[in-house]
C-alpha atoms as a PDB file:
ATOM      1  CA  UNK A   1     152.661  62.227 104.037  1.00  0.00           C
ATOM      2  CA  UNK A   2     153.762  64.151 107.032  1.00  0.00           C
ATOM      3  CA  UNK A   3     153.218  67.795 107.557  1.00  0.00           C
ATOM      4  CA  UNK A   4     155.605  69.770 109.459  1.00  0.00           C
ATOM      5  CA  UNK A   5     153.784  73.374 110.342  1.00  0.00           C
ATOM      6  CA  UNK A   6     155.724  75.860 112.378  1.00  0.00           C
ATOM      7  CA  UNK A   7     155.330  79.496 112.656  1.00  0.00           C
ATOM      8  CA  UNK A   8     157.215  81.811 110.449  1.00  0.00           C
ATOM      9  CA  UNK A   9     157.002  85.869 111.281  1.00  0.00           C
ATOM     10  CA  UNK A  10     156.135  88.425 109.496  1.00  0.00           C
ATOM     11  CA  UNK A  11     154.460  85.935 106.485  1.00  0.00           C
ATOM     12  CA  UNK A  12     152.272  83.971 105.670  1.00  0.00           C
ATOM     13  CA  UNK A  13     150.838  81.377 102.538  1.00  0.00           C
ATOM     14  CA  UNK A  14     147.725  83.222 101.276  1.00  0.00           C
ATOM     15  CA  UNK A  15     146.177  79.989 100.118  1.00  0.00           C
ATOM     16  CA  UNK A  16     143.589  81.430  98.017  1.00  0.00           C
ATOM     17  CA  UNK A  17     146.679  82.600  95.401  1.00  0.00           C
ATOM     18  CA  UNK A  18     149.069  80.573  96.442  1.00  0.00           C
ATOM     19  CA  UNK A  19     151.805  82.988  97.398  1.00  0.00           C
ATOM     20  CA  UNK A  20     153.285  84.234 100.553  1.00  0.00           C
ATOM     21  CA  UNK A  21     151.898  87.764 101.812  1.00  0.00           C
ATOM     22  CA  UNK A  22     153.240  89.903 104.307  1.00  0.00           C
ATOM     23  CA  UNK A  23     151.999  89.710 107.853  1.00  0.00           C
ATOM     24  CA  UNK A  24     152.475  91.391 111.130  1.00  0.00           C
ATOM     25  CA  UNK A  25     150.962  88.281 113.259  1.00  0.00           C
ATOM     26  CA  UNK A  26     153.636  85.822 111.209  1.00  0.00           C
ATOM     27  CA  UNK A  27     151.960  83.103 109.401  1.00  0.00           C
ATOM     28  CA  UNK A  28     151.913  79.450 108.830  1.00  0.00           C
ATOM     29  CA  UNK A  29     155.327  77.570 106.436  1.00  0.00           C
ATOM     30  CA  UNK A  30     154.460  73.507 105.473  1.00  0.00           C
ATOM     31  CA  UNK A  31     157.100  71.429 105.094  1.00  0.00           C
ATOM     32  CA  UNK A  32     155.639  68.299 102.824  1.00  0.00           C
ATOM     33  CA  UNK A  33     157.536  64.868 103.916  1.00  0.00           C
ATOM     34  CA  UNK A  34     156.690  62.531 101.295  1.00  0.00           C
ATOM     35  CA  UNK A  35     156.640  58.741 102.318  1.00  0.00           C
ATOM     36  CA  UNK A  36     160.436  57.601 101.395  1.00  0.00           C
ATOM     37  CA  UNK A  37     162.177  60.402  99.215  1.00  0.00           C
ATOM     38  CA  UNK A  38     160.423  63.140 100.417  1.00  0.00           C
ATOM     39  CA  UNK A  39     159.957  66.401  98.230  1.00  0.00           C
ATOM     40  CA  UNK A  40     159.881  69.483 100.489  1.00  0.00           C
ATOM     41  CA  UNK A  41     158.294  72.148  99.657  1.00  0.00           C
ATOM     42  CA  UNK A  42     158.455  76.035 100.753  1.00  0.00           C
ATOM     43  CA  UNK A  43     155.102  77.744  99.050  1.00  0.00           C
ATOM     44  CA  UNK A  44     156.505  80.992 101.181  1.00  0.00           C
ATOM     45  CA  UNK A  45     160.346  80.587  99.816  1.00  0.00           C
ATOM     46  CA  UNK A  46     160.978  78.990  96.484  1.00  0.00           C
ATOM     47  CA  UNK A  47     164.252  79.854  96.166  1.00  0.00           C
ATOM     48  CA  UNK A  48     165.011  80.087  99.797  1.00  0.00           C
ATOM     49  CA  UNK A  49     168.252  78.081 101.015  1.00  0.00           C
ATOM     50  CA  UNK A  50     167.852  74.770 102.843  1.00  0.00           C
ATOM     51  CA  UNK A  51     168.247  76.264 106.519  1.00  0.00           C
ATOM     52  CA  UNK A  52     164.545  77.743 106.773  1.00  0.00           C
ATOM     53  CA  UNK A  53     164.300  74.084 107.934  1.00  0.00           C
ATOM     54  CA  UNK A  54     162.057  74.506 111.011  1.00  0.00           C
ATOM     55  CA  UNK A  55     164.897  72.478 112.971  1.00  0.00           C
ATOM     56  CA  UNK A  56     167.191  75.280 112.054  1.00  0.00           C
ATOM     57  CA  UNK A  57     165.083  78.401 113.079  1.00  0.00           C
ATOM     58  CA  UNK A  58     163.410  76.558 116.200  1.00  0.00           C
ATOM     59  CA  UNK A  59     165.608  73.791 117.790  1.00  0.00           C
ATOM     60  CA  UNK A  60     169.174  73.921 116.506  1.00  0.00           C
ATOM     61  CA  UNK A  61     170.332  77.509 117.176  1.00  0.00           C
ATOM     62  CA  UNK A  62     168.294  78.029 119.872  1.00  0.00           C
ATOM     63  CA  UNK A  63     169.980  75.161 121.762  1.00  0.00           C
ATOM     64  CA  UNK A  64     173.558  75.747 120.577  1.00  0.00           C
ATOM     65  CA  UNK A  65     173.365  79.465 121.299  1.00  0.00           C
ATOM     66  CA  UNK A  66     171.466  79.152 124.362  1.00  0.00           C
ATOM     67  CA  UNK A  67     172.353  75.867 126.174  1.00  0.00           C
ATOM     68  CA  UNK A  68     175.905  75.388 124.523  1.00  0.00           C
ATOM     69  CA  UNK A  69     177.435  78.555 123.966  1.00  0.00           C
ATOM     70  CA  UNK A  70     176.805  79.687 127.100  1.00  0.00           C
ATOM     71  CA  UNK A  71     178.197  76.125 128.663  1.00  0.00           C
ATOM     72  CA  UNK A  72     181.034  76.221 126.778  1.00  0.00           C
ATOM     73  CA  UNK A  73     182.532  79.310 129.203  1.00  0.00           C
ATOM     74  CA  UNK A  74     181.275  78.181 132.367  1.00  0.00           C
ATOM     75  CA  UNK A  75     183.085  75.218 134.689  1.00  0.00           C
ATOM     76  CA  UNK A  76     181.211  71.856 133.738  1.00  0.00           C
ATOM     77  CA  UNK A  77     179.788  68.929 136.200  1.00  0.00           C
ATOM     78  CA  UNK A  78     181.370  66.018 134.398  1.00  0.00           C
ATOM     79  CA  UNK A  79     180.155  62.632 134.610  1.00  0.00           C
ATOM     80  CA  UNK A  80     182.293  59.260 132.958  1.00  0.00           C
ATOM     81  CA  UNK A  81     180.648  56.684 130.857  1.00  0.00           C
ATOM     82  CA  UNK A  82     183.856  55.281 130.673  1.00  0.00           C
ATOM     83  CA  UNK A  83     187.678  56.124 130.905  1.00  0.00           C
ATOM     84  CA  UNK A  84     187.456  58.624 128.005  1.00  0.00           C
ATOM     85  CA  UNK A  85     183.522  58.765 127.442  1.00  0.00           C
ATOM     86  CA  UNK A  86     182.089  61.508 129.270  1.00  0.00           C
ATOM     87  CA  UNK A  87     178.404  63.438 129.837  1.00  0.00           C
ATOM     88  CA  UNK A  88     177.671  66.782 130.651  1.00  0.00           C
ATOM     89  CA  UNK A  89     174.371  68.564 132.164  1.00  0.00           C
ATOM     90  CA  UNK A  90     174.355  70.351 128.907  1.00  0.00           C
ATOM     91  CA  UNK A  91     174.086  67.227 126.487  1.00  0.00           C
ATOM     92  CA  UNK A  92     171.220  65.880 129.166  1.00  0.00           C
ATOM     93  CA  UNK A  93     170.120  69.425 128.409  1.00  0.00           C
ATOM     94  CA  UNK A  94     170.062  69.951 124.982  1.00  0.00           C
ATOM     95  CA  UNK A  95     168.761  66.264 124.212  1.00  0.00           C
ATOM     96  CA  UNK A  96     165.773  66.878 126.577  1.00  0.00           C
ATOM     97  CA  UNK A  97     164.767  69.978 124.836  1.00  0.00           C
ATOM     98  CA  UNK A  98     165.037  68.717 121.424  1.00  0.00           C
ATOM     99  CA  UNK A  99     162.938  65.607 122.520  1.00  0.00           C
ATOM    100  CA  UNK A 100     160.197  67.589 123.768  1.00  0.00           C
ATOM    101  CA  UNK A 101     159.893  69.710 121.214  1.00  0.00           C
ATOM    102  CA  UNK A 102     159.971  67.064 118.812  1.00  0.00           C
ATOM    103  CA  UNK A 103     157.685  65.101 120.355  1.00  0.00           C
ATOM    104  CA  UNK A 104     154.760  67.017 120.567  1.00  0.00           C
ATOM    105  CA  UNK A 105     154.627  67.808 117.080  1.00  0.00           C
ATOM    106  CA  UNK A 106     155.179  64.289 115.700  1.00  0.00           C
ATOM    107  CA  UNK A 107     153.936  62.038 118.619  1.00  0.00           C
ATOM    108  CA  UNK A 108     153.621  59.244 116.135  1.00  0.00           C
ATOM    109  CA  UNK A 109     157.557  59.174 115.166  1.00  0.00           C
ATOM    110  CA  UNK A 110     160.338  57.221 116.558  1.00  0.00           C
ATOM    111  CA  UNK A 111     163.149  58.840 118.448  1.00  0.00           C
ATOM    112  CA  UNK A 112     166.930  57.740 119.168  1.00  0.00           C
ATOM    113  CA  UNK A 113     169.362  59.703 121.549  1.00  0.00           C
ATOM    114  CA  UNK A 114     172.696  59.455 122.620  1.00  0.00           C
ATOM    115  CA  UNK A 115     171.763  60.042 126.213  1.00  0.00           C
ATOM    116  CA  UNK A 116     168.941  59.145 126.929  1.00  0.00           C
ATOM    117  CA  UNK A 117     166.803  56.108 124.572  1.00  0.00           C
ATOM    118  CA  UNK A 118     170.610  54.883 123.971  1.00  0.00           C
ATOM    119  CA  UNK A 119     171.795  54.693 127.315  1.00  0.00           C
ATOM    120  CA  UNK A 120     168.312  52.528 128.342  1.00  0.00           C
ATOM    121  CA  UNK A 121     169.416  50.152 125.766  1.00  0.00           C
ATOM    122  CA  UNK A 122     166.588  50.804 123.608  1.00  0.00           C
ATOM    123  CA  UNK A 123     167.832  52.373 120.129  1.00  0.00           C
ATOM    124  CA  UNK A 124     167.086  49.807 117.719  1.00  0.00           C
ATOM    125  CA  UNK A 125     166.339  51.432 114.443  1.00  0.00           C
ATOM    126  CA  UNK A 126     163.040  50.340 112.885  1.00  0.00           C
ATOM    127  CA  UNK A 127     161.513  51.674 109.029  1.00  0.00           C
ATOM    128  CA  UNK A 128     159.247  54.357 110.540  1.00  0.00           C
ATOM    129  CA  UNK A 129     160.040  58.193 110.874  1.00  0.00           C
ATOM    130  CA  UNK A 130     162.889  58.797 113.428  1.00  0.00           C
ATOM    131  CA  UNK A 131     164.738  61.881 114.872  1.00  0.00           C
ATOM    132  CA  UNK A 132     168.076  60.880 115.794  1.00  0.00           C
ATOM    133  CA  UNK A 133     169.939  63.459 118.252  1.00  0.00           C
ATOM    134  CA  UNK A 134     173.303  63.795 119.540  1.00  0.00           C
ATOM    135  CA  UNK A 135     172.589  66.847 121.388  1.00  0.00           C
ATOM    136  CA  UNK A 136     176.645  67.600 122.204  1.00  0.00           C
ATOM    137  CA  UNK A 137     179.329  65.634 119.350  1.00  0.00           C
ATOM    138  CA  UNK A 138     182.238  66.365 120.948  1.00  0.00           C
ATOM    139  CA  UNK A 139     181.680  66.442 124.676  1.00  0.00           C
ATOM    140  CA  UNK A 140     185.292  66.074 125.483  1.00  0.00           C
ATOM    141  CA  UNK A 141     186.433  69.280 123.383  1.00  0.00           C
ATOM    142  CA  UNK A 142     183.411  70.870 125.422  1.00  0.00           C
ATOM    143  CA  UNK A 143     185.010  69.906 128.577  1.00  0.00           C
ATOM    144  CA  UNK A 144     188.136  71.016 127.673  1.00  0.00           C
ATOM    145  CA  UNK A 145     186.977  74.169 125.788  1.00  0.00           C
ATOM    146  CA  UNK A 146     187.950  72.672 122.597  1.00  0.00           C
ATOM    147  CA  UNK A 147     185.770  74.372 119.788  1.00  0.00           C
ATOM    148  CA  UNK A 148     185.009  71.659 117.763  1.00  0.00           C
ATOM    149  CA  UNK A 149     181.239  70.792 118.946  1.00  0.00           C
ATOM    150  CA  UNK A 150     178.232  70.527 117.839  1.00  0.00           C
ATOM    151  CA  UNK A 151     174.525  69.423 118.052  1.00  0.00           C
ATOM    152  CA  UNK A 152     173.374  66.919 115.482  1.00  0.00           C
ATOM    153  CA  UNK A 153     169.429  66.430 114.502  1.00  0.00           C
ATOM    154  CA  UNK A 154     168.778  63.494 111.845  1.00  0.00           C
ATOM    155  CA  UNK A 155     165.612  62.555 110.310  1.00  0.00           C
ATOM    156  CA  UNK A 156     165.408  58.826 108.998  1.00  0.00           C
ATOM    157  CA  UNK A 157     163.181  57.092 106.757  1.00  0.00           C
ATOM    158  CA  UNK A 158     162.642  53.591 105.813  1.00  0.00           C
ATOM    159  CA  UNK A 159     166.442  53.674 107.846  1.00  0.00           C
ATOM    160  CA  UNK A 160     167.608  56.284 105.390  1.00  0.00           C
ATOM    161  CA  UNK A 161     169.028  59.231 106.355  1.00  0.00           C
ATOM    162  CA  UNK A 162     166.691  62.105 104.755  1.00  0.00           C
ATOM    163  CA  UNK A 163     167.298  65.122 106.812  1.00  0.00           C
ATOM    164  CA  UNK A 164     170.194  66.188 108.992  1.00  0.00           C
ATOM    165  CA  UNK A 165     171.619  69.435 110.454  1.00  0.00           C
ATOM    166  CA  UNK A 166     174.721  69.892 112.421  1.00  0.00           C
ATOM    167  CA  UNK A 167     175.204  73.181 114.028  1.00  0.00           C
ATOM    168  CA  UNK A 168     178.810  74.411 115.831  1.00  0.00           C
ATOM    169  CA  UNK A 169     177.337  77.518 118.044  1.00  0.00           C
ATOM    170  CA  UNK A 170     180.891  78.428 118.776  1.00  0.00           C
ATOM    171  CA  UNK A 171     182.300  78.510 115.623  1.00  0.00           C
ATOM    172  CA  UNK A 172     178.978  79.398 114.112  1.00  0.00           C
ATOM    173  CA  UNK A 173     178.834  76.850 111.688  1.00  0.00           C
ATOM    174  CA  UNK A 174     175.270  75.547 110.377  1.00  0.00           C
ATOM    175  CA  UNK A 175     175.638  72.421 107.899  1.00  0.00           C
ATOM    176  CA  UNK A 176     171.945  71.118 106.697  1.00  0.00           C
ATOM    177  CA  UNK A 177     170.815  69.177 104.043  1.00  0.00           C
ATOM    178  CA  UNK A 178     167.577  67.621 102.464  1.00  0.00           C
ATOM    179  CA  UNK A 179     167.718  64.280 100.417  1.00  0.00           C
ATOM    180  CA  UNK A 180     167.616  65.294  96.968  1.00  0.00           C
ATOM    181  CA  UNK A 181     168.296  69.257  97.885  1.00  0.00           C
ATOM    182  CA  UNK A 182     171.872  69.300  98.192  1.00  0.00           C
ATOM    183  CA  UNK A 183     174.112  70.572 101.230  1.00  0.00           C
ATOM    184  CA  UNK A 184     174.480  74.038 102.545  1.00  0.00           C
ATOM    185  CA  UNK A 185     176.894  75.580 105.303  1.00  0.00           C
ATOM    186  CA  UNK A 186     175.069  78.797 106.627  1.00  0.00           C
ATOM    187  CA  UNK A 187     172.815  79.117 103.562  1.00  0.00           C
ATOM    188  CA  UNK A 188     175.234  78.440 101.123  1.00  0.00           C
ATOM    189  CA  UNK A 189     175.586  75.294  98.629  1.00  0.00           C
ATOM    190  CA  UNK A 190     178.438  72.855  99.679  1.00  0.00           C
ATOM    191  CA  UNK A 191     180.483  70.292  97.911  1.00  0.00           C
ATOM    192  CA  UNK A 192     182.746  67.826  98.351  1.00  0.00           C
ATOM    193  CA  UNK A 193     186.575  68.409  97.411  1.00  0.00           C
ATOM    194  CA  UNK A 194     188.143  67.727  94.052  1.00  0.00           C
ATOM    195  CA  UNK A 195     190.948  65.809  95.064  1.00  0.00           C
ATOM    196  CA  UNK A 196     192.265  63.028  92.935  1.00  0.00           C
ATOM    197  CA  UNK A 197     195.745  62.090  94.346  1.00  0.00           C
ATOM    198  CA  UNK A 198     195.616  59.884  97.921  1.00  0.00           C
ATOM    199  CA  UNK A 199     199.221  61.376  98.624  1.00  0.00           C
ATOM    200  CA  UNK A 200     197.792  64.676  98.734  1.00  0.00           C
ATOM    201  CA  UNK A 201     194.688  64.437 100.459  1.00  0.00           C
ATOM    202  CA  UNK A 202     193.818  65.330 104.052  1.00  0.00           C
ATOM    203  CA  UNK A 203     192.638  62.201 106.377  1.00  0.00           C
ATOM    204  CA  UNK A 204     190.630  62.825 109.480  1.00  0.00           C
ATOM    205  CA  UNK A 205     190.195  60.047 111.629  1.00  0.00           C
ATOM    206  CA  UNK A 206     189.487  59.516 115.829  1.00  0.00           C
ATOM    207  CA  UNK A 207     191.502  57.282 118.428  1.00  0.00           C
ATOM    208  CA  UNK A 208     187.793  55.949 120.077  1.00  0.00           C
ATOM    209  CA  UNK A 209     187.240  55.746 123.657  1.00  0.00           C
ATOM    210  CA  UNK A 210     188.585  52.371 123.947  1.00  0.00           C
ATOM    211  CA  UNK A 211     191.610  52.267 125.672  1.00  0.00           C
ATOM    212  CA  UNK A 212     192.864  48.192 126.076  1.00  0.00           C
ATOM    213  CA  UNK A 213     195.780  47.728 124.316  1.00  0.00           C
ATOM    214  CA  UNK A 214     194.953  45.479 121.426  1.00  0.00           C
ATOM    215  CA  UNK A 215     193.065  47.958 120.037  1.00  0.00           C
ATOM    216  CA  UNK A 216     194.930  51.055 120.438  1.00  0.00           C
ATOM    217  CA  UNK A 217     197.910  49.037 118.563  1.00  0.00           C
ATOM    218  CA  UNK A 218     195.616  48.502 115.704  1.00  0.00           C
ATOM    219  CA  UNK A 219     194.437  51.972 115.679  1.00  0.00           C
ATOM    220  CA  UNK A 220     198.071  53.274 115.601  1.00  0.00           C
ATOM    221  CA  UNK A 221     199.469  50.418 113.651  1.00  0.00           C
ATOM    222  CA  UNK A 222     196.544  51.824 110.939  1.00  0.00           C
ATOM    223  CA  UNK A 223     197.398  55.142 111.048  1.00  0.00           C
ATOM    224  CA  UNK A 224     201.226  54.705 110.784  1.00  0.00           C
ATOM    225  CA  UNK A 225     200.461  52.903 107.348  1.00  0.00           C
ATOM    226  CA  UNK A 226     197.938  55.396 106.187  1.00  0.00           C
ATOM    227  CA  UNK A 227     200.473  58.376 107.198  1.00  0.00           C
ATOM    228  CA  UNK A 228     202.406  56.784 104.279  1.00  0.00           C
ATOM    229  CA  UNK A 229     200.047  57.505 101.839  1.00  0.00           C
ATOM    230  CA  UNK A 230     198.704  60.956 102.329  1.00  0.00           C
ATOM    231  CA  UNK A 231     199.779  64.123 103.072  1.00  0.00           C
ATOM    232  CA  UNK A 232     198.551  64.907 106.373  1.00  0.00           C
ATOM    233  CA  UNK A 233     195.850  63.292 109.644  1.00  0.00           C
ATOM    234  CA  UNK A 234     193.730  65.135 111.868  1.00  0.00           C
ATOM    235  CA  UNK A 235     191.657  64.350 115.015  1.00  0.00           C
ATOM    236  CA  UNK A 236     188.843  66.387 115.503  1.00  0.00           C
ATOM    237  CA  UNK A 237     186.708  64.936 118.337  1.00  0.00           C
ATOM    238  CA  UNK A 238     183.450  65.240 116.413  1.00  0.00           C
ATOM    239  CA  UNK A 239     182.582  62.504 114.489  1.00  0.00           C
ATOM    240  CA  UNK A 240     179.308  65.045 113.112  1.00  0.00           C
ATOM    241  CA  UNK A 241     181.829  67.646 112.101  1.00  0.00           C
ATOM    242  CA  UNK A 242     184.532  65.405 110.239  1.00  0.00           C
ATOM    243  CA  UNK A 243     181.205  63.861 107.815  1.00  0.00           C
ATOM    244  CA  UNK A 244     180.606  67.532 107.033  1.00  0.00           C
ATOM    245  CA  UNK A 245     184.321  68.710 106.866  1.00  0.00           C
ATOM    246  CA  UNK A 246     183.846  66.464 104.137  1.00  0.00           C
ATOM    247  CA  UNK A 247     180.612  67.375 102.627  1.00  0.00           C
ATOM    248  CA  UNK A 248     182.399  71.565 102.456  1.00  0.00           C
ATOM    249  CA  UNK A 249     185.658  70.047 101.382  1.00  0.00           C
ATOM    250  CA  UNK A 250     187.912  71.156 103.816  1.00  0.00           C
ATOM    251  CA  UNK A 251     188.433  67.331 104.431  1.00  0.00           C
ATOM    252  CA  UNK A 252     189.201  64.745 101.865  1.00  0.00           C
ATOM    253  CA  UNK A 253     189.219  61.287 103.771  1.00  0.00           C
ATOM    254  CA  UNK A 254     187.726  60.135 106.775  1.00  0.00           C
ATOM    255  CA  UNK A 255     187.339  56.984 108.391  1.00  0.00           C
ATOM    256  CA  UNK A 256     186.168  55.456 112.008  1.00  0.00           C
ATOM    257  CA  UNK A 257     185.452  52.458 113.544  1.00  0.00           C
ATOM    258  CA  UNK A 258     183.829  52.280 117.056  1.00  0.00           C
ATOM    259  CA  UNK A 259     182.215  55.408 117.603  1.00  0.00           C
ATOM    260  CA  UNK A 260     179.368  56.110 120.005  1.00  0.00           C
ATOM    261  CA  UNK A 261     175.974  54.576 117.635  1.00  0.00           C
ATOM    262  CA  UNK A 262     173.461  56.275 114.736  1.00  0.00           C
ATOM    263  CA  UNK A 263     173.575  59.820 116.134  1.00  0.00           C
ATOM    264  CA  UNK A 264     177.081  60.154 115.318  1.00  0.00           C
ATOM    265  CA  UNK A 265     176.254  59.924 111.452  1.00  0.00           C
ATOM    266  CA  UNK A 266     172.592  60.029 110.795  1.00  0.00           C
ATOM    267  CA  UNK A 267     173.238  64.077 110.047  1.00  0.00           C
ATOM    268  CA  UNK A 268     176.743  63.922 108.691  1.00  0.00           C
ATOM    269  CA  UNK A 269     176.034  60.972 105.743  1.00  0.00           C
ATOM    270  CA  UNK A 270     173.042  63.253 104.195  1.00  0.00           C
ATOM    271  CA  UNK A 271     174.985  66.235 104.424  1.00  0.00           C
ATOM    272  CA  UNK A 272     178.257  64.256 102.760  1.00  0.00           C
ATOM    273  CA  UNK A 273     176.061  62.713  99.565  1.00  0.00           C
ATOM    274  CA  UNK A 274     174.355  65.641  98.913  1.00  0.00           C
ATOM    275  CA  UNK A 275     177.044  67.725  98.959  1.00  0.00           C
ATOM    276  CA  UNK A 276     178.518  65.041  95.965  1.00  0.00           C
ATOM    277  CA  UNK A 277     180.608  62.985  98.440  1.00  0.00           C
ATOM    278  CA  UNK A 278     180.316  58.793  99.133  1.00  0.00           C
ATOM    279  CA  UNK A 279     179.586  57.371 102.807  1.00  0.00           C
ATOM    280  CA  UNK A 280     180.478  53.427 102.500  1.00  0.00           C
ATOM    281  CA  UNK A 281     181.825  51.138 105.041  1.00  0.00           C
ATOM    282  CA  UNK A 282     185.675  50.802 105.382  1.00  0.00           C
ATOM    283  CA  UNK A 283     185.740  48.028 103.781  1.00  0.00           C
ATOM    284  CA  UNK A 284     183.814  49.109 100.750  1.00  0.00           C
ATOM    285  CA  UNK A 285     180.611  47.733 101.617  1.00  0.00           C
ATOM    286  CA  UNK A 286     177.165  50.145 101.558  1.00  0.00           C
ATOM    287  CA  UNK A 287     177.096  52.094 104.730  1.00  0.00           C
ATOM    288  CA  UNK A 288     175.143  50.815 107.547  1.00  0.00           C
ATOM    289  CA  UNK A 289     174.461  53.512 109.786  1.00  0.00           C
ATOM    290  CA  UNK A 290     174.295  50.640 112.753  1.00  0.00           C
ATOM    291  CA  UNK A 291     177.625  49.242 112.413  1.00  0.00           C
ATOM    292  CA  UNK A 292     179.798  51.708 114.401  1.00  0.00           C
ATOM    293  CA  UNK A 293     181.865  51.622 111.350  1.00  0.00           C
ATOM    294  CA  UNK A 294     181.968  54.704 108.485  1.00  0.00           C
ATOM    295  CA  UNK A 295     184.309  55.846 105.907  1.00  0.00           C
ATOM    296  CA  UNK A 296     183.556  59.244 103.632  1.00  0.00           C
ATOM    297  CA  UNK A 297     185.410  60.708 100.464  1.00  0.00           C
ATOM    298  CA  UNK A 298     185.003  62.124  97.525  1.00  0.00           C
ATOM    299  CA  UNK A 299     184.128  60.417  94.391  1.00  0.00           C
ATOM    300  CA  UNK A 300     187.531  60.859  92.999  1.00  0.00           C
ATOM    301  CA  UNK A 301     189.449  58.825  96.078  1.00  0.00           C
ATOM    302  CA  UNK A 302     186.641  55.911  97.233  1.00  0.00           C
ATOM    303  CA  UNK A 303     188.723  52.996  95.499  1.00  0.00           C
ATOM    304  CA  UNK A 304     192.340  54.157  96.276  1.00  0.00           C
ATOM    305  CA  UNK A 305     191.167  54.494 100.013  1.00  0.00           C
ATOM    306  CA  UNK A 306     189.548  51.403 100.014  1.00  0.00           C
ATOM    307  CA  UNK A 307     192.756  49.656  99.057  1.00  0.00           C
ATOM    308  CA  UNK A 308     194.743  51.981 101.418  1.00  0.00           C
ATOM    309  CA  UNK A 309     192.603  50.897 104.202  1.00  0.00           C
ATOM    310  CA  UNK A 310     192.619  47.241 103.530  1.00  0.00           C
ATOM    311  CA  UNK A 311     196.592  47.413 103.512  1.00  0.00           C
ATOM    312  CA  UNK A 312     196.898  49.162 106.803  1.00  0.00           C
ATOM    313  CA  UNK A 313     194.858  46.301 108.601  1.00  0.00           C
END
């Protein structure tokens, strides 16, 4: 098992009785990770939403109020990974922060970030524990001052994702989830949209970064066909955000192929299933959250999708 402790004012678990008491020096919350489907526990909040995740009250707000909320108004240093890929001080940042913290309460666990274990070329994904950050989805609508962005903290186990929370500090949008706890969007259950008919569903999808022109003619030779068949396509810029515009239902379809690695969905795919939506591969297959390749939907739309995506290839 692995015990997550953090510091919770004003109570505290009397363990003598077994409930929470007041307290004016704050107390002590355990969070109990079991070894593959974890139960969690809250002794000091039984009925308490999912966001009293440590992550929430500690890491993710703190960072998206503090580090990216504040960047977002200010003039950026920019950096290029590639033509369209770009970096910011604030997702260096965000990621370092997160890492420390991290860290030193879990010394023993693995860790996977966009920029920093990634870009040494060291991100293989292994069975044991790992936080996987992308501390700024969406750099280029950050840039830009876009408002679709977001940090993203996953929690893997035995390569499943267990734990994730996405948080947009400008939009002030906090999606979390727990396997086997369900989804919540600011402390509120989520689910996945009801939508039955393709032709009026709403497909989000992204153009990539690559820019050669083989593949931008199959990207827009795909999303001509698919136009066909729904009512409407959006481009977000978040990969993180479109898995949970799914999981709250504002989205019904998503697909992409070619994003950035693991942190762009180890959040989003817990907060889709447990919010009663599928994560699968485009062409059907289980989800591999290596692959660079993810689909979502509803339960309702998975097989006509499917079909619609193997027709636009």
């Amino acid at each position: 098992m692995i015990f997550l402790n953090f510091r919770f004012p004003g109570r505290f678990l009397d363990r003598s009785s077994g409930r929470c008491q007041e307290s004016r020096r704050g107390g002590i919350l355990s969070i109990i990770i079991n070894s593959c489907f974890p139960p969690f526990l809250y002794p000091c909040f039984p009925a308490a939403p999912i966001d009293v995740i440590f992550i929430d009250l500690i890491i993710t707000k703190f960072i998206g109020l503090q580090i990216i909320r504040s960047g977002f108004y200010e003039t950026k240093h920019v950096e290029h990974k590639g033509q369209v890929d770009l970096v910011t001080e604030t997702d260096k940042a965000c990621e370092e922060l997160v890492f420390n913290f991290l860290k030193q309460r879990f010394p023993d666990h693995k860790f996977i970030g966009e920029e920093t274990t990634a870009a040494c070329g060291a991100s293989e994904l292994t069975p044991e524990p790992t936080w996987i950050v992308d501390p700024l989805d969406g750099t280029t609508n950050f840039v830009h001052g876009f408002p679709f962005v977001c940090v993203s903290i996953g929690l893997t186990i035995g390569r499943v994702p267990t734990v994730g929370v996405v948080y947009n500090p400008i939009m002030d949008e906090l999606f979390t989830a727990i396997r086997g706890k369900g989804s919540f969007l600011n402390g509120k259950p989520i689910k996945a949209s009801s939508q039955t008919e393709l032709v009026k569903s709403l497909l989000v999808t992204e153009a990539g970064t690559k820019r050669d022109k083989p593949t931008l003619d199959a990207s827009t030779n795909r999303i001509n066909s698919l136009l066909f068949k729904v009512r409407s396509l959006r481009m977000t810029g978040s990969c993180a955000l479109n898995l949970c515009g799914i999981a709250c239902g504002r989205l019904d379809l998503f697909y992409e192929q070619g994003f950035g690695g693991p942190w762009d969905v180890a959040a989003g795919a817990i907060i889709v299933t447990e919010a009663g939506g599928l994560v699968f591969d485009p062409s059907g297959k289980d989800f591999d959250i290596t692959s660079q390749r993810v689909a979502a939907s509803n339960p309702f739309l998975k097989e006509a999708f499917i079909e619609a995506l193997r027709q636009s290839e």
